[in-house]
PDB file of N, CA and C in Angstrom:
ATOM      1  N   UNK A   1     -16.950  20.420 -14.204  1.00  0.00           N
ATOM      2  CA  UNK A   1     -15.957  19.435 -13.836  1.00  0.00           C
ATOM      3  C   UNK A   1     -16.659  18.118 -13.515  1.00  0.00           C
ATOM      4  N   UNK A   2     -16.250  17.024 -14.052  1.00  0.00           N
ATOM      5  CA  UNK A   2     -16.876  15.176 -14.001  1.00  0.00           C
ATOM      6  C   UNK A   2     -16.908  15.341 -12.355  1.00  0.00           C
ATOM      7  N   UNK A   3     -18.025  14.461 -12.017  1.00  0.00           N
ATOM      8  CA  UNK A   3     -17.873  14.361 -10.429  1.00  0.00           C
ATOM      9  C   UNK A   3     -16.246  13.070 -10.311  1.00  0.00           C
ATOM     10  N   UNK A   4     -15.779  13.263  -9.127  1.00  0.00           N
ATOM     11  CA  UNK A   4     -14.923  12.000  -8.696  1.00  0.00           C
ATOM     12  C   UNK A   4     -15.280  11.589  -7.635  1.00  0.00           C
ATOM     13  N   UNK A   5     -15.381   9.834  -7.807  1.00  0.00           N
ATOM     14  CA  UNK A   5     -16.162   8.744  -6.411  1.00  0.00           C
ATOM     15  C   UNK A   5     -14.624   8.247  -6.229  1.00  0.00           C
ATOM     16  N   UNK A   6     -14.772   8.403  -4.736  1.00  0.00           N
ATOM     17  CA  UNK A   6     -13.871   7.352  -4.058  1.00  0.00           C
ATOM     18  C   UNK A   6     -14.224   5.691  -3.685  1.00  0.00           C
ATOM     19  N   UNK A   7     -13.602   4.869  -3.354  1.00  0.00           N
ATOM     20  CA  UNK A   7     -13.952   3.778  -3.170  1.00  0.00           C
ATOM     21  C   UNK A   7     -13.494   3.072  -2.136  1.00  0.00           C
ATOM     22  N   UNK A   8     -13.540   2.787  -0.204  1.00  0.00           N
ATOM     23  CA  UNK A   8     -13.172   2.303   0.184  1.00  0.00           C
ATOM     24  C   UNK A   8     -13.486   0.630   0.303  1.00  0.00           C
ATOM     25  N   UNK A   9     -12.744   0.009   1.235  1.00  0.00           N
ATOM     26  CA  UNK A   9     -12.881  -1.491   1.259  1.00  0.00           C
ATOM     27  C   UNK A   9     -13.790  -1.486   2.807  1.00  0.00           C
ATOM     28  N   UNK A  10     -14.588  -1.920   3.440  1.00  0.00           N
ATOM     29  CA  UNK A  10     -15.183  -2.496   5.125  1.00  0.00           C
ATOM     30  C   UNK A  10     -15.510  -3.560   4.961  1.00  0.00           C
ATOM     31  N   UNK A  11     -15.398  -4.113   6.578  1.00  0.00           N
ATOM     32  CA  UNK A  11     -15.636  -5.338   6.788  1.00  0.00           C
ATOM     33  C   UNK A  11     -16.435  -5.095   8.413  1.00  0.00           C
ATOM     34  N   UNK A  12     -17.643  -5.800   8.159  1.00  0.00           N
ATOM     35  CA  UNK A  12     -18.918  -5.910   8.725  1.00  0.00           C
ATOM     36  C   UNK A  12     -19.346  -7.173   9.073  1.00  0.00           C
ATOM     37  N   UNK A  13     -19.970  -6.600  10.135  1.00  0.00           N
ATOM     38  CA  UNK A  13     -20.566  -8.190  10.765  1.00  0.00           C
ATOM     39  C   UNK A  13     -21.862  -7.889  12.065  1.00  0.00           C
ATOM     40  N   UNK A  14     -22.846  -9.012  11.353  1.00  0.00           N
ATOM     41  CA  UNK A  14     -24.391  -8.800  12.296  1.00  0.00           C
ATOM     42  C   UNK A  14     -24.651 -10.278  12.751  1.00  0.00           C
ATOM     43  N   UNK A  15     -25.208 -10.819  14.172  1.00  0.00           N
ATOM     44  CA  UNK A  15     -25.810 -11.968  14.489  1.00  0.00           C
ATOM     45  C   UNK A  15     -26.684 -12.085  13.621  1.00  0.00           C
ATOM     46  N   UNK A  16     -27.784 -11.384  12.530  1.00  0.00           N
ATOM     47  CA  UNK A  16     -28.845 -11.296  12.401  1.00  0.00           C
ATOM     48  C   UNK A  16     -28.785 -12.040  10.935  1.00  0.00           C
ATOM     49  N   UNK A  17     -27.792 -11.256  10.034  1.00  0.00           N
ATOM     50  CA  UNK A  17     -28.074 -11.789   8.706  1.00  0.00           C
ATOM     51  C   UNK A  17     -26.607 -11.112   7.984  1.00  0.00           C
ATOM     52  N   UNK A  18     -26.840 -11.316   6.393  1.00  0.00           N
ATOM     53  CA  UNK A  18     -25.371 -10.836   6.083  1.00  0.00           C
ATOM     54  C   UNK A  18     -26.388  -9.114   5.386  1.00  0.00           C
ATOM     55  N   UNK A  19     -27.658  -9.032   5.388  1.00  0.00           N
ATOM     56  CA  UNK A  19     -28.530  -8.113   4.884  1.00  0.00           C
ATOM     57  C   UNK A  19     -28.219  -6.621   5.997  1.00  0.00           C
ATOM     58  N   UNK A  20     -28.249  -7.727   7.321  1.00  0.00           N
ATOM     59  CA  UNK A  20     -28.057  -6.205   8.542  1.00  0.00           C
ATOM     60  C   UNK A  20     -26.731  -5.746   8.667  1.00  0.00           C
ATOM     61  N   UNK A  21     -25.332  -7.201   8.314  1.00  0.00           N
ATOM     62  CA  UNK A  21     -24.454  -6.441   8.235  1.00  0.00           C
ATOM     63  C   UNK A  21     -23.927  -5.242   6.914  1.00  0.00           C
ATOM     64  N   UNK A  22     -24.655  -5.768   6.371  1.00  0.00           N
ATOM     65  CA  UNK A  22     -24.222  -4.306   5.230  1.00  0.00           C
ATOM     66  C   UNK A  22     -25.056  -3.362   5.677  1.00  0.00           C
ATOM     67  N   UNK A  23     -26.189  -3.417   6.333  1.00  0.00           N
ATOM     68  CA  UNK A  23     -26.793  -2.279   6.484  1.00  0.00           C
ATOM     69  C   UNK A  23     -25.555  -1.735   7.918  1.00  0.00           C
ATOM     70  N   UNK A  24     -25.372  -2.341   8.956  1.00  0.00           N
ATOM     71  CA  UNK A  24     -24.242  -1.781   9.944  1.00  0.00           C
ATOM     72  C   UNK A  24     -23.511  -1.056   9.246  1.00  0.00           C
ATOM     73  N   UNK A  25     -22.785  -1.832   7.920  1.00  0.00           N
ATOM     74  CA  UNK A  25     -21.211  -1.154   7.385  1.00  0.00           C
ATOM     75  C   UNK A  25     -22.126   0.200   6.980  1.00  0.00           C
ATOM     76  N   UNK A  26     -22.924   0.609   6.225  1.00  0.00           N
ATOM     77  CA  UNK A  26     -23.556   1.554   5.744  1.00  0.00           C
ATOM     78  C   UNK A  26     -23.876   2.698   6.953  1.00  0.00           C
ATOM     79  N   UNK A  27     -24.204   2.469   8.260  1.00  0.00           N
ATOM     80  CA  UNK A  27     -24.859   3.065   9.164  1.00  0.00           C
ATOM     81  C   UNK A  27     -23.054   3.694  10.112  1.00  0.00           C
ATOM     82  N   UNK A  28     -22.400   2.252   9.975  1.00  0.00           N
ATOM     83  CA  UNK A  28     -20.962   3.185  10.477  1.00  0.00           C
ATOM     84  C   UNK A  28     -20.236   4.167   9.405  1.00  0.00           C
ATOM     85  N   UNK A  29     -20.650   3.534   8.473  1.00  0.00           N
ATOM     86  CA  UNK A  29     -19.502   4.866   7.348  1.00  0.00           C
ATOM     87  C   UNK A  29     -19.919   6.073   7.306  1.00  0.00           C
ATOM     88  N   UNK A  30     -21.861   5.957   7.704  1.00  0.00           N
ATOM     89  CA  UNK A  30     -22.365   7.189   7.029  1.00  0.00           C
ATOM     90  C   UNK A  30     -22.172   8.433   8.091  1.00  0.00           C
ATOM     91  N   UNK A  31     -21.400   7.978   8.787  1.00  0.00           N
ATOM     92  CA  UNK A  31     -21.071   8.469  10.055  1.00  0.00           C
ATOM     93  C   UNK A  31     -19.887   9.735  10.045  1.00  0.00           C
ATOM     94  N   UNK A  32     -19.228   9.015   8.881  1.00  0.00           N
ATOM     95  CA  UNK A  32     -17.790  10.055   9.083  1.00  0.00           C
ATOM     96  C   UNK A  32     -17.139  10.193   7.277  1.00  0.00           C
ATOM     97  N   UNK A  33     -18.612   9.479   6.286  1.00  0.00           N
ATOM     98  CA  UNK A  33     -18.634   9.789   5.112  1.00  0.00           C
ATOM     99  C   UNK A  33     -19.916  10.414   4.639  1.00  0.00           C
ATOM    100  N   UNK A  34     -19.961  11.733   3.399  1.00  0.00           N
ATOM    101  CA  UNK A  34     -20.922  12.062   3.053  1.00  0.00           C
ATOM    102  C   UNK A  34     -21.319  11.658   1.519  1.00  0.00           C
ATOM    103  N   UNK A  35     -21.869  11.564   0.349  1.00  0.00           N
ATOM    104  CA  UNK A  35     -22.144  11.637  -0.262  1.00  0.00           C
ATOM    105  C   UNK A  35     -22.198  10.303  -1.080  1.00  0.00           C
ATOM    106  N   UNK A  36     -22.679   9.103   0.077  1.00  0.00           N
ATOM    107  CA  UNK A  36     -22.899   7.609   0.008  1.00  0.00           C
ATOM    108  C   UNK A  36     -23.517   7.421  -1.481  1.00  0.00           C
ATOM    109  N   UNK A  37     -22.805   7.009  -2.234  1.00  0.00           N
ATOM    110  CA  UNK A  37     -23.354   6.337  -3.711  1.00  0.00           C
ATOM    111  C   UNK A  37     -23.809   5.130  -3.745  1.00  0.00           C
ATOM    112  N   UNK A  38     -23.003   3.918  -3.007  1.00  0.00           N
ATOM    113  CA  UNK A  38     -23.485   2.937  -3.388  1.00  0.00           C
ATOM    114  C   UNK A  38     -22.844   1.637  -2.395  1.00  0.00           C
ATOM    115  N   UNK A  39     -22.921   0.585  -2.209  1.00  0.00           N
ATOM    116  CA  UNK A  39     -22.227  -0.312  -1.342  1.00  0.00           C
ATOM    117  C   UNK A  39     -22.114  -1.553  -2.507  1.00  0.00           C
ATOM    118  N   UNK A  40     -20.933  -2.705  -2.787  1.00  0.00           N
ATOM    119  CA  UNK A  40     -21.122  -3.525  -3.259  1.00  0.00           C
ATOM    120  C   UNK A  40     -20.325  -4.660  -2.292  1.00  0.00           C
ATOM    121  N   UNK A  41     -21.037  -5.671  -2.454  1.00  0.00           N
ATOM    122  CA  UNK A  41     -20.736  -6.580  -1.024  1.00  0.00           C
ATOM    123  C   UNK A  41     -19.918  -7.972  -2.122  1.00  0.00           C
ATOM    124  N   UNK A  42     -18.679  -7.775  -1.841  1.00  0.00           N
ATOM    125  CA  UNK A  42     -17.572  -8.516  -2.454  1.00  0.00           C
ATOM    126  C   UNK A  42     -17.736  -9.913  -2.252  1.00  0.00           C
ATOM    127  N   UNK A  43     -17.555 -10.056  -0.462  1.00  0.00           N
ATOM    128  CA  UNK A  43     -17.637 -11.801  -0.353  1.00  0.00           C
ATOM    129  C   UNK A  43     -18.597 -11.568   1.094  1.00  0.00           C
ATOM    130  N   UNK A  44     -19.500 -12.887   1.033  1.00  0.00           N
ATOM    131  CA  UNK A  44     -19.525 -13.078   2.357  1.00  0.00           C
ATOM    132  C   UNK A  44     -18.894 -14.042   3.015  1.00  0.00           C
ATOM    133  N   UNK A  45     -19.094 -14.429   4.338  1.00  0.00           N
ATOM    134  CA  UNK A  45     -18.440 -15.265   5.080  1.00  0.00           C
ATOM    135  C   UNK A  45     -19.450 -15.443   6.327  1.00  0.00           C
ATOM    136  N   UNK A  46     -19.555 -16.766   6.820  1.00  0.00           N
ATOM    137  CA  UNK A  46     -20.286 -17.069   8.149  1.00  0.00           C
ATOM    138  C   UNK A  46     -19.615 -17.682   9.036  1.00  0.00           C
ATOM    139  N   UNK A  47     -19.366 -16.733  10.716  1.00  0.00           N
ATOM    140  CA  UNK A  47     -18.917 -18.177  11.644  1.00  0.00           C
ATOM    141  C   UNK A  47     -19.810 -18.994  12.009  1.00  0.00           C
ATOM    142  N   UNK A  48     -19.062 -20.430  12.058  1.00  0.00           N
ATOM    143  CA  UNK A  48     -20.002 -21.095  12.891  1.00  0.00           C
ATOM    144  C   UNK A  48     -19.698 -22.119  13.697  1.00  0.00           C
ATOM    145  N   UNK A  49     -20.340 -22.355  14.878  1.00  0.00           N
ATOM    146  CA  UNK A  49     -19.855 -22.652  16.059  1.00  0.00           C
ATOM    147  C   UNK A  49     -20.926 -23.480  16.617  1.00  0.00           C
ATOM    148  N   UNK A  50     -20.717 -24.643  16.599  1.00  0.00           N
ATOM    149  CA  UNK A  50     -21.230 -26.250  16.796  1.00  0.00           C
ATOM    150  C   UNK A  50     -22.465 -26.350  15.899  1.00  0.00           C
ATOM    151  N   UNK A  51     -21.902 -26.006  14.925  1.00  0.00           N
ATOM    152  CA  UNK A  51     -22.904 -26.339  13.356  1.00  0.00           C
ATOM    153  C   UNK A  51     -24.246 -25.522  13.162  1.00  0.00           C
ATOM    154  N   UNK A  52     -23.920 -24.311  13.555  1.00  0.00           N
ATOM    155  CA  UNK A  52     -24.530 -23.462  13.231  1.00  0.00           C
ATOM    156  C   UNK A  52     -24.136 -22.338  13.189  1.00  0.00           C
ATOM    157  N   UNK A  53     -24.392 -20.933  12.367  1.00  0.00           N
ATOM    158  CA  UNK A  53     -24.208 -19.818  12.075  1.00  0.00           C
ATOM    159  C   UNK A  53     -24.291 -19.011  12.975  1.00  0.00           C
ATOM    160  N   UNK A  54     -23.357 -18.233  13.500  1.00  0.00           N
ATOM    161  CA  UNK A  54     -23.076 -17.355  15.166  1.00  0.00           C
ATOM    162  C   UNK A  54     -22.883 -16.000  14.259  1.00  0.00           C
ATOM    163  N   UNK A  55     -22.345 -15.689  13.250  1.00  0.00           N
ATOM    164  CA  UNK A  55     -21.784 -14.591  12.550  1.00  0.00           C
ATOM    165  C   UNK A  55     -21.985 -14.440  11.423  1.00  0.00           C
ATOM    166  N   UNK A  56     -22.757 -13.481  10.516  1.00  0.00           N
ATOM    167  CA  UNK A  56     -22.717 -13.224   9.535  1.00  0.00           C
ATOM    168  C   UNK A  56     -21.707 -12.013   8.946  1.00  0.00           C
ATOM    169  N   UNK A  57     -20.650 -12.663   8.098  1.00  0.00           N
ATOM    170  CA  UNK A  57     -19.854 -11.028   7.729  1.00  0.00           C
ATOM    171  C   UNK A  57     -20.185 -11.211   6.548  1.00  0.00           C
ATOM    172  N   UNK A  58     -19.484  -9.590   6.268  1.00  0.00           N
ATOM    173  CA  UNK A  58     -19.480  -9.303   4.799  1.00  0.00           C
ATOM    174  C   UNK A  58     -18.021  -9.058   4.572  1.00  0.00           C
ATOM    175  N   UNK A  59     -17.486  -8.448   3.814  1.00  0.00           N
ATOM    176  CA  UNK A  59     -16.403  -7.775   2.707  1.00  0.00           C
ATOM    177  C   UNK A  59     -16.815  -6.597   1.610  1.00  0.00           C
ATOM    178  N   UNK A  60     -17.077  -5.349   1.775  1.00  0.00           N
ATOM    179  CA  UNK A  60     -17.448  -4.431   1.042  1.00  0.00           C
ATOM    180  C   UNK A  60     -17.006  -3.079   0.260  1.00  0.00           C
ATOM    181  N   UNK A  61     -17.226  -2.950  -0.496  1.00  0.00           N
ATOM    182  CA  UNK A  61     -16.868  -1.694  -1.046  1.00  0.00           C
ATOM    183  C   UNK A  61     -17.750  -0.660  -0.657  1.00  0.00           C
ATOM    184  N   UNK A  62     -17.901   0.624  -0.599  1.00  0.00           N
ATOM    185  CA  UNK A  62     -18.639   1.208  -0.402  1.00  0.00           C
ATOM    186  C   UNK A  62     -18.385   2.818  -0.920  1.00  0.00           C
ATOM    187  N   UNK A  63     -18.946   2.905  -2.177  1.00  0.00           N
ATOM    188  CA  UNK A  63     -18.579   4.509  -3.210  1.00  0.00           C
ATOM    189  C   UNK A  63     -19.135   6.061  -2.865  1.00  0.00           C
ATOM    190  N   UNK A  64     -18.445   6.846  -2.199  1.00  0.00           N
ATOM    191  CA  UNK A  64     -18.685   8.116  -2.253  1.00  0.00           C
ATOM    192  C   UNK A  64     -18.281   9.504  -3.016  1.00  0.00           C
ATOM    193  N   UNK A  65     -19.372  10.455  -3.091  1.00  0.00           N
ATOM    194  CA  UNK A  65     -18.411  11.652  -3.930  1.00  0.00           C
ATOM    195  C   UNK A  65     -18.297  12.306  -3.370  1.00  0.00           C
ATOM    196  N   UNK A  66     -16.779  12.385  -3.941  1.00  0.00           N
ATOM    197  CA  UNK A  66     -15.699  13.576  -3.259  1.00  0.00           C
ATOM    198  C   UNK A  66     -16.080  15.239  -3.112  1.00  0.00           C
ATOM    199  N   UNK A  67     -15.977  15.587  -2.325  1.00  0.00           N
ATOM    200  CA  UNK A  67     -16.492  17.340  -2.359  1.00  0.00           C
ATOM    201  C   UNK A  67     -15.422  17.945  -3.556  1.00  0.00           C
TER     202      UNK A  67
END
């Protein structure tokens, strides 16, 4: 039987970079998902707050296979 991947949507966010927040989204999913295929990071986005960068997010997909 073909394997089947699911595909959810997360949204993540690190002071550090938009690199740690995908690694966060990855470190919370892998939490209560198993069989992590792959992450693809849709959009980013930065807050920023008196002209500088306070927030790095992401927007992600992130593909697992289904048991």
């Amino acid at each position: 039987m073909p394997d089947v991947i699911k595909v959810i949507e997360v949204l993540a966010e690190s002071p550090r970079s938009w690199e740690d927040a995908a690694n966060e989204a990855l470190k919370k999913a892998s939490k209560t998902l198993k069989n992590i295929r792959s992450i693809y990071i849709k959009n980013f986005e930065a807050k920023v707050e008196r002209n500088k960068i306070t927030e790095y997010r992401i927007n992600a997909k992130i593909a697992f296979l289904l048991d």
